[in-house]
Protein backbone atom coordinates (compact mmCIF):
# COMPACT_ATOMS: atom_id res chain seq x y z
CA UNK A 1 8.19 -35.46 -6.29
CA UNK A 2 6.13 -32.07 -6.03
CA UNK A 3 6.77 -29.24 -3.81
CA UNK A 4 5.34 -29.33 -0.50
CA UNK A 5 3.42 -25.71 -0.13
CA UNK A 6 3.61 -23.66 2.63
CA UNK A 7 0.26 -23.72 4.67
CA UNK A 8 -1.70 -20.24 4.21
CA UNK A 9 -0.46 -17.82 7.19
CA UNK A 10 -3.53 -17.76 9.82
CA UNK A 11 -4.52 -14.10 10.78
CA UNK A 12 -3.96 -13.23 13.91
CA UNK A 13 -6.44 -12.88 16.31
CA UNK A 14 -7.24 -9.78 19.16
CA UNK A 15 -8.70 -10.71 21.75
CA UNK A 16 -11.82 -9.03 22.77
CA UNK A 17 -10.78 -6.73 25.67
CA UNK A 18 -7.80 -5.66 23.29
CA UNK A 19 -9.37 -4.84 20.13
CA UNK A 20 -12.33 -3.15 22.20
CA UNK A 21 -9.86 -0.92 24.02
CA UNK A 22 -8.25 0.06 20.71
CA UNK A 23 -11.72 0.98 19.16
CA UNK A 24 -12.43 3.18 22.16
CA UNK A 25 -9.02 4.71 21.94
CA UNK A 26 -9.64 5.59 18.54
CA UNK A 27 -13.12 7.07 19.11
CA UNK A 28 -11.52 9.26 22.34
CA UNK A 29 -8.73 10.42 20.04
CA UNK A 30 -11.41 11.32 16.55
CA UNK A 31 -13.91 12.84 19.02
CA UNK A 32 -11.41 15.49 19.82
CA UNK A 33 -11.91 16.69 16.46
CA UNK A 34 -15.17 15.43 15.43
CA UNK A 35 -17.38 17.20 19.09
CA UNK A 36 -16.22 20.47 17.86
CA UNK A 37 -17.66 20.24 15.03
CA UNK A 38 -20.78 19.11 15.65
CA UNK A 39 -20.67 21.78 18.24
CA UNK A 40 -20.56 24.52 15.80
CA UNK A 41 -22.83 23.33 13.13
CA UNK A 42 -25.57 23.27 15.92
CA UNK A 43 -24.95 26.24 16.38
CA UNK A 44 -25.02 27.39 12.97
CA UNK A 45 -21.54 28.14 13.17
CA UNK A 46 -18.63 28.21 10.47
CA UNK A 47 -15.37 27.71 11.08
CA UNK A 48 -13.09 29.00 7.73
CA UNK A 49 -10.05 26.27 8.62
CA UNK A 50 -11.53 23.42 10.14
CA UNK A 51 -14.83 23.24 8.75
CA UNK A 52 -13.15 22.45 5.28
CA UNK A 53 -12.09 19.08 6.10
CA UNK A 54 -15.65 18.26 6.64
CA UNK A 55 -17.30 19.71 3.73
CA UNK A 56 -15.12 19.45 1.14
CA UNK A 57 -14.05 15.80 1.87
CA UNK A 58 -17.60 14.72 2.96
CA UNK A 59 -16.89 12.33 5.25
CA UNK A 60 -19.29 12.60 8.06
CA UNK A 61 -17.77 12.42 11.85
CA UNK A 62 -19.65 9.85 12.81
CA UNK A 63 -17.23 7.61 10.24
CA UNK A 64 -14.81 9.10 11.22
CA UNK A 65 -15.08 7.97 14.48
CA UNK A 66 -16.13 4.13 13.67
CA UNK A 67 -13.59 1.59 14.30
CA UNK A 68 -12.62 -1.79 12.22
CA UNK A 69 -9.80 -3.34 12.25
CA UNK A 70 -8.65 -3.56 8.53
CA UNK A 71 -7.48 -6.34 6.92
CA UNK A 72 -5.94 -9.93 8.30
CA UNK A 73 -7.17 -9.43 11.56
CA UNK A 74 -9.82 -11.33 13.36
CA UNK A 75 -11.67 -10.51 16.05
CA UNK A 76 -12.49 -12.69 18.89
CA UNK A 77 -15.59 -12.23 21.35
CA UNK A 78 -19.67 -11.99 21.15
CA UNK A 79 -18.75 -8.32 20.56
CA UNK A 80 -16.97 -9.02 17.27
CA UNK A 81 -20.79 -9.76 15.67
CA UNK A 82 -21.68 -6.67 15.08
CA UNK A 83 -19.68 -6.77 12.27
CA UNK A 84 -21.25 -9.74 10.58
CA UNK A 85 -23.66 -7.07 9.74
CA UNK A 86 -21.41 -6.17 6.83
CA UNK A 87 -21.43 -8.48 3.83
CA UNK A 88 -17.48 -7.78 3.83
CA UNK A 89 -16.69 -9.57 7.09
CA UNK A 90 -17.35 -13.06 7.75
CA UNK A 91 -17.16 -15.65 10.65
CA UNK A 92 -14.30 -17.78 10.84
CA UNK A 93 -13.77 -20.52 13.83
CA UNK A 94 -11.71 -18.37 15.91
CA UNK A 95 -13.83 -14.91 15.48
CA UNK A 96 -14.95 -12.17 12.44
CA UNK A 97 -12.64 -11.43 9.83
CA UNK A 98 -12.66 -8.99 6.97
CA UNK A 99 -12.78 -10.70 3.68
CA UNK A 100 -11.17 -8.70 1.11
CA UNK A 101 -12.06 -10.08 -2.16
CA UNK A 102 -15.54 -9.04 -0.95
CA UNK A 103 -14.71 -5.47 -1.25
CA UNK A 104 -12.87 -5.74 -4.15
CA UNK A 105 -16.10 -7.28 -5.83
CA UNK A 106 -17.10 -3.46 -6.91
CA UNK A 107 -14.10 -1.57 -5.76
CA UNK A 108 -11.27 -3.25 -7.59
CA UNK A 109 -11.26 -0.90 -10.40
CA UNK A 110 -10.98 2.23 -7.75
CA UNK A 111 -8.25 0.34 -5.57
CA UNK A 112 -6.39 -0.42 -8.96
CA UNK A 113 -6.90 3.39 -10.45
CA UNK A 114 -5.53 4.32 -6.56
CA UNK A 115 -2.28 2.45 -6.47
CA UNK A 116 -1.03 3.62 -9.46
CA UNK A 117 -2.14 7.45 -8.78
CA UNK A 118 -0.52 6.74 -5.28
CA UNK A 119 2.65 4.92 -7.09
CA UNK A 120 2.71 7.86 -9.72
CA UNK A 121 3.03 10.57 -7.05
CA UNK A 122 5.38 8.79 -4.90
CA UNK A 123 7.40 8.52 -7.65
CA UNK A 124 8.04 12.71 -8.45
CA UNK A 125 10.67 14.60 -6.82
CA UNK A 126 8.92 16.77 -3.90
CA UNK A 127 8.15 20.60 -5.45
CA UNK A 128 8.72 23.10 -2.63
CA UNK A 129 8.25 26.32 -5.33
CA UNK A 130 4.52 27.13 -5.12
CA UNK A 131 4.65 28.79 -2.06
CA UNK A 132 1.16 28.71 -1.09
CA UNK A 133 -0.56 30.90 -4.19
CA UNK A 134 -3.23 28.55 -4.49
CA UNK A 135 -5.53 30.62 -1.89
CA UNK A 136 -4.91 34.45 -3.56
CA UNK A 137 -5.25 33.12 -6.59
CA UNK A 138 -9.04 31.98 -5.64
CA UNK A 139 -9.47 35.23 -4.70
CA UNK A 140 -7.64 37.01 -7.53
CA UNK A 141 -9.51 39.79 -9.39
CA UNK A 142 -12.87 39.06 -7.02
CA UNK A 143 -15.41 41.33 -6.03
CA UNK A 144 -15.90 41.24 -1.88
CA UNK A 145 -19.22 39.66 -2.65
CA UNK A 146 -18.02 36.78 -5.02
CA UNK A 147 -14.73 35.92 -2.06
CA UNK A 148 -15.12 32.44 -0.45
CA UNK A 149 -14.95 33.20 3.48
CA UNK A 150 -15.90 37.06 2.93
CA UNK A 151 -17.06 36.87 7.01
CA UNK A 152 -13.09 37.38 7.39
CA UNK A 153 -11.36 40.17 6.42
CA UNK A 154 -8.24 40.20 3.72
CA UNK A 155 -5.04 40.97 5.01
CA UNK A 156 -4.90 43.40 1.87
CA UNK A 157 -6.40 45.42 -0.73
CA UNK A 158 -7.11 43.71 -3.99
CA UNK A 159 -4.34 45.55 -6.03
CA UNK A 160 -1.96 44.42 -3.51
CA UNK A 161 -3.27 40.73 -3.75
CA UNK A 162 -3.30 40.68 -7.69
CA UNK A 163 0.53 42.09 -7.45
CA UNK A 164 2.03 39.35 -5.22
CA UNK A 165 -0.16 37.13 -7.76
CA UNK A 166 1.15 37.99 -10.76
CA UNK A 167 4.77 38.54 -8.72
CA UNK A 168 6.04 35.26 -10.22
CA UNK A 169 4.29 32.63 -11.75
CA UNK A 170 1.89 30.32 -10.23
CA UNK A 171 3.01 26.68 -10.19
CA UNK A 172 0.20 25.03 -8.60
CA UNK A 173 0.46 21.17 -9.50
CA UNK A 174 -2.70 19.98 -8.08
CA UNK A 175 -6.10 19.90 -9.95
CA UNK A 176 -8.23 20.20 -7.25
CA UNK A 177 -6.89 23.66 -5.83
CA UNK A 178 -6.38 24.51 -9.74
CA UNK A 179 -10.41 24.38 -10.10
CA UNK A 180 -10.85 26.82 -7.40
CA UNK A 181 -8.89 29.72 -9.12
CA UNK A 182 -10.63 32.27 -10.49
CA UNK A 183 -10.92 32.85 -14.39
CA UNK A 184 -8.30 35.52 -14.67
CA UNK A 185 -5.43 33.35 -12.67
CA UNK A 186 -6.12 30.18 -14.12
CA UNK A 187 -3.79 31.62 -17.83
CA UNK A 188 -1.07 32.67 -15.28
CA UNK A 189 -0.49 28.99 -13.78
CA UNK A 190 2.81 27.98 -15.49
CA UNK A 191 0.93 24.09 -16.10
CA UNK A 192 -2.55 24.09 -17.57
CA UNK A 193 -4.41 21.00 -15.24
CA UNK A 194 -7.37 19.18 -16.09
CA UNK A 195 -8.93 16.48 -13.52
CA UNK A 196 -8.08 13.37 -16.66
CA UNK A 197 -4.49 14.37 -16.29
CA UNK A 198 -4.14 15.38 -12.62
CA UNK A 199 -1.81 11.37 -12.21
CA UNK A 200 0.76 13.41 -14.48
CA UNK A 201 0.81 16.33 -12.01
CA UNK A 202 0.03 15.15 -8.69
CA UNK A 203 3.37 15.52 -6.36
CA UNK A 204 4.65 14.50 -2.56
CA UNK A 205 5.52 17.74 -1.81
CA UNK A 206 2.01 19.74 -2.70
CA UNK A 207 0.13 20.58 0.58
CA UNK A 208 -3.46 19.47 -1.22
CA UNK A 209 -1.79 16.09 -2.43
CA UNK A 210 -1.02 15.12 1.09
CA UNK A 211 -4.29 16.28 2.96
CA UNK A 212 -5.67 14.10 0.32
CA UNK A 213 -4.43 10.91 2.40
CA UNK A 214 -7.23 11.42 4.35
CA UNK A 215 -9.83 11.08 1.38
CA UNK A 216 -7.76 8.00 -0.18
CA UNK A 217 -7.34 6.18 3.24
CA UNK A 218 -11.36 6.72 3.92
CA UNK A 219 -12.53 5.56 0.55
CA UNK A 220 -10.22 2.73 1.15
CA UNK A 221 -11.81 1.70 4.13
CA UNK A 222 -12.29 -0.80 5.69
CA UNK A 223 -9.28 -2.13 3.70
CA UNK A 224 -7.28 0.20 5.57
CA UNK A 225 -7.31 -0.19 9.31
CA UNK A 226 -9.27 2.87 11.24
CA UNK A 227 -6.22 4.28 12.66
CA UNK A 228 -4.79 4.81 9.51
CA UNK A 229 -7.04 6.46 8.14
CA UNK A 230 -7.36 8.57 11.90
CA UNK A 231 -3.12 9.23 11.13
CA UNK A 232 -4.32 10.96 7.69
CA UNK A 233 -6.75 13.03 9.37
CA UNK A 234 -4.88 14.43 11.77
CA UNK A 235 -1.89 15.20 8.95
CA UNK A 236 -4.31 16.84 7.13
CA UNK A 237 -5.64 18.72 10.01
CA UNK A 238 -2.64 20.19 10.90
CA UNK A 239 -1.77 21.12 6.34
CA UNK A 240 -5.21 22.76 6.39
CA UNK A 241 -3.70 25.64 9.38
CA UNK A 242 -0.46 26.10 7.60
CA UNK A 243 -3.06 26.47 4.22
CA UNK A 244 -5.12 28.96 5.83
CA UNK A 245 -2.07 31.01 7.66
CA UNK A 246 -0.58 31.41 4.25
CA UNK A 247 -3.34 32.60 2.87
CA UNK A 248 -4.55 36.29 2.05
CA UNK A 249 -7.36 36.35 4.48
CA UNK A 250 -6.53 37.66 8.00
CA UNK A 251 -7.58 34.72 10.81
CA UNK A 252 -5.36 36.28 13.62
CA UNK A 253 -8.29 36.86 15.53
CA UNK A 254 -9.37 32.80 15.28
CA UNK A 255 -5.44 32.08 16.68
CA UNK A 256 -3.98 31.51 13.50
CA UNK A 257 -0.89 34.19 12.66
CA UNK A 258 -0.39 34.56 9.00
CA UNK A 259 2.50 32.77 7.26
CA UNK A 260 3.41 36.03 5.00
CA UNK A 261 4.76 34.10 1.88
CA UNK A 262 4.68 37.89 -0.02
CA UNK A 263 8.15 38.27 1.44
CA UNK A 264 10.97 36.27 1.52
CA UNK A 265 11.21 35.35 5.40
CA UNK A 266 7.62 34.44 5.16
CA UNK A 267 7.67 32.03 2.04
CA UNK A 268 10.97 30.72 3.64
CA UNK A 269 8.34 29.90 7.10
CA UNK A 270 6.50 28.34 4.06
CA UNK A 271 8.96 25.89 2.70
CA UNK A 272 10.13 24.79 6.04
CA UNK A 273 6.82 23.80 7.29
CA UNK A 274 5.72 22.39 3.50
CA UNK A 275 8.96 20.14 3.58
CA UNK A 276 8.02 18.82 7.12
CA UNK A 277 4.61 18.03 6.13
CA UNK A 278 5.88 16.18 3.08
CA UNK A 279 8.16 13.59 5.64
CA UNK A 280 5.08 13.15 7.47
CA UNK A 281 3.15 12.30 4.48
CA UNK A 282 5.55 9.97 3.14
CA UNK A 283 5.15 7.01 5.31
CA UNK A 284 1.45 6.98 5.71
CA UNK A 285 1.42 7.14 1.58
CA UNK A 286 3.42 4.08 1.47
CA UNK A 287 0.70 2.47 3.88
CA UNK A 288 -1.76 3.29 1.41
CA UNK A 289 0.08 1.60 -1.43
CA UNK A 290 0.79 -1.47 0.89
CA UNK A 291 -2.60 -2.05 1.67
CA UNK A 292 -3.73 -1.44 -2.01
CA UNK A 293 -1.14 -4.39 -2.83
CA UNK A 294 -2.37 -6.48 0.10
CA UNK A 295 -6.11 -6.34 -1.35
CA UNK A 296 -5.14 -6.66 -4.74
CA UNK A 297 -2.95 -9.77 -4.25
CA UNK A 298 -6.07 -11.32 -1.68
C-alpha cells in the first residue's frame, strides 16, 4: 500500500485592512530616512554619513519605501491587484501570491552564489582586531585635493594619520573597503583581497560585511519580505555613524563625536560598539539564508 502524502501547506492569507496597514507602517517608518534625503539632494546638499547608503548601495528611496509581502503570503482584497502587475505574483482563489520559482527563473544562480557567501561568513569566528583603519587608510598618503569628503576637515595632520596607519598592521577583511585604500596602504594590509576571493575573507564581525545586509536583503527582494529588508537598513544606518565617528575626518560639528580608535580607550569604544553590531547582524543574516533556502527548495 503507498504512502498517503501530506497535502501541500496553504499560505496564509492577510486580510486586506491588515496587510494594507503593515505596508503603510513600513512606508511611515522608511520615510523617516528616505524625506531627508530627498530633502538634501534638492537642495544640492551632501551629507558625508548618510548620503553613503544611498550612493554607494544604489538603491533608490522610493524602493526602499515599497512594500510586498515576501514569500508564502497571499493577499486578499481588490487592493492586492496591483501586484498582478509583476510577472512574479500571480492570482490564486483566495487573493495574489508571490510565486517564487518565477524569480528564480533568472536569479537562481545569484540566490545560489548568495547562500553560500552568506553560509561562508556565518561560518568564521567574528574578528574584532581591525579597529576601524579602513577610513585613514583611504586617506593615507593623499593630497587635500585627492581626500574623499575634503568639505570636512581631518581631525589631524597627514603625518599624524600615516603614523597611527602604519602603528600596527591593517587587517581589513573586506574587499569592498580594501578597494578604497589608497596605493601606498593597500602593501601594509596583513591579507592581500581581491573581489574573486572576497567568500574566503568575508567575516560576521566586519562593520562593511554587516551593512551589506542591506544590499543582499534588497537584491533579494521580493523574496525577502519588505520589512526585512527595512531591519537591514536601519542596522546599517546606525554601522555607517559608528564608521564615520571612527574615522579621521572631524564631523563634530554634523553631531557625530569621534570614536578616537588612535588610543586605547577609543579603539576599546570601538570594539564594544563593533561586537554589538555583530549580535544585531546575526539574526537578520540567518533570515537571509532562510529565505535563500525557502526559494531554492520552491
Amino acid at each position: 500500500m503507498s504512502a498517503v502524502l501530506p497535502a501541500p501547506a496553504t499560505p496564509p492569507v492577510l486580510p486586506e485592512a491588515e496587510w494594507l496597514a503593515r505596508a503603510r507602517a513600513h512606508e511611515d517608518r522608511v520615510r523617516a530616512w528616505t524625506d531627508s534625503h530627498q530633502e538634501r539632494a534638492a537642495r544640492a546638499e551632501k551629507h558625508p554619513v548618510y548620503d553613503f547608503l544611498f550612493t554607494y548601495y544604489g538603491h533608490r528611496p522610493s524602493w526602499l519605501r515599497r512594500w510586498f509581502p515576501g514569500p508564502g503570503v497571499e493577499l486578499a482584497g481588490q487592493a492586492a491587484r496591483v501586484f498582478l502587475a509583476r510577472p512574479e505574483y500571480h492570482k490564486t482563489g483566495y487573493g495574489v501570491v508571490l510565486r517564487p520559482a518565477a524569480v528564480l527563473e533568472k536569479r537562481r544562480p545569484f540566490v545560489t552564489w548568495l547562500r553560500g557567501f552568506l553560509a561562508a561568513t556565518a561560518s568564521r569566528p567574528a574578528f574584532f582586531g581591525c579597529f576601524g583603519l579602513h577610513e585613514w587608510a583611504m586617506v593615507y598618503r593623499q593630497t587635500p585635493e585627492e581626500i574623499r569628503h575634503n568639505q570636512y576637515p581631518l581631525r589631524f595632520g597627514p603625518e599624524r594619520i600615516a603614523a597611527v596607519v602604519e602603528a600596527q598592521p591593517l587587517r581589513c577583511s573586506h574587499y569592498d573597503a580594501f578597494r578604497f585604500f589608497t596605493e601606498p596602504a593597500r602593501p601594509l594590509n596583513r591579507t592581500p583581497l581581491a573581489r574573486e576571493t572576497a567568500i574566503d575573507h568575508e567575516q560576521p564581525g566586519c562593520l562593511h560585511a554587516n551593512m551589506d545586509l542591506y544590499k543582499w536583503a534588497f537584491k533579494l527582494a521580493p523574496l525577502v519580505p519588505a520589512e526585512l529588508v527595512a531591519d537591514c537598513f536601519e542596522l546599517a544606518r546606525d554601522i555607517r555613524e559608528l564608521d564615520m565617528r571612527a574615522s579621521p575626518y572631524d564631523l563634530a560639528a554634523l553631531g557625530f563625536p569621534p570614536v578616537k580608535i588612535e588610543t586605547p580607550e577609543g579603539r576599546a569604544e570601538y570594539e564594544q560598539a563593533q561586537r554589538a553590531f555583530t549580535e544585531r547582524a546575526r539574526p537578520l543574516r540567518a533570515r537571509l539564508l532562510a529565505f535563500c533556502d525557502e526559494a531554492l527548495l520552491a
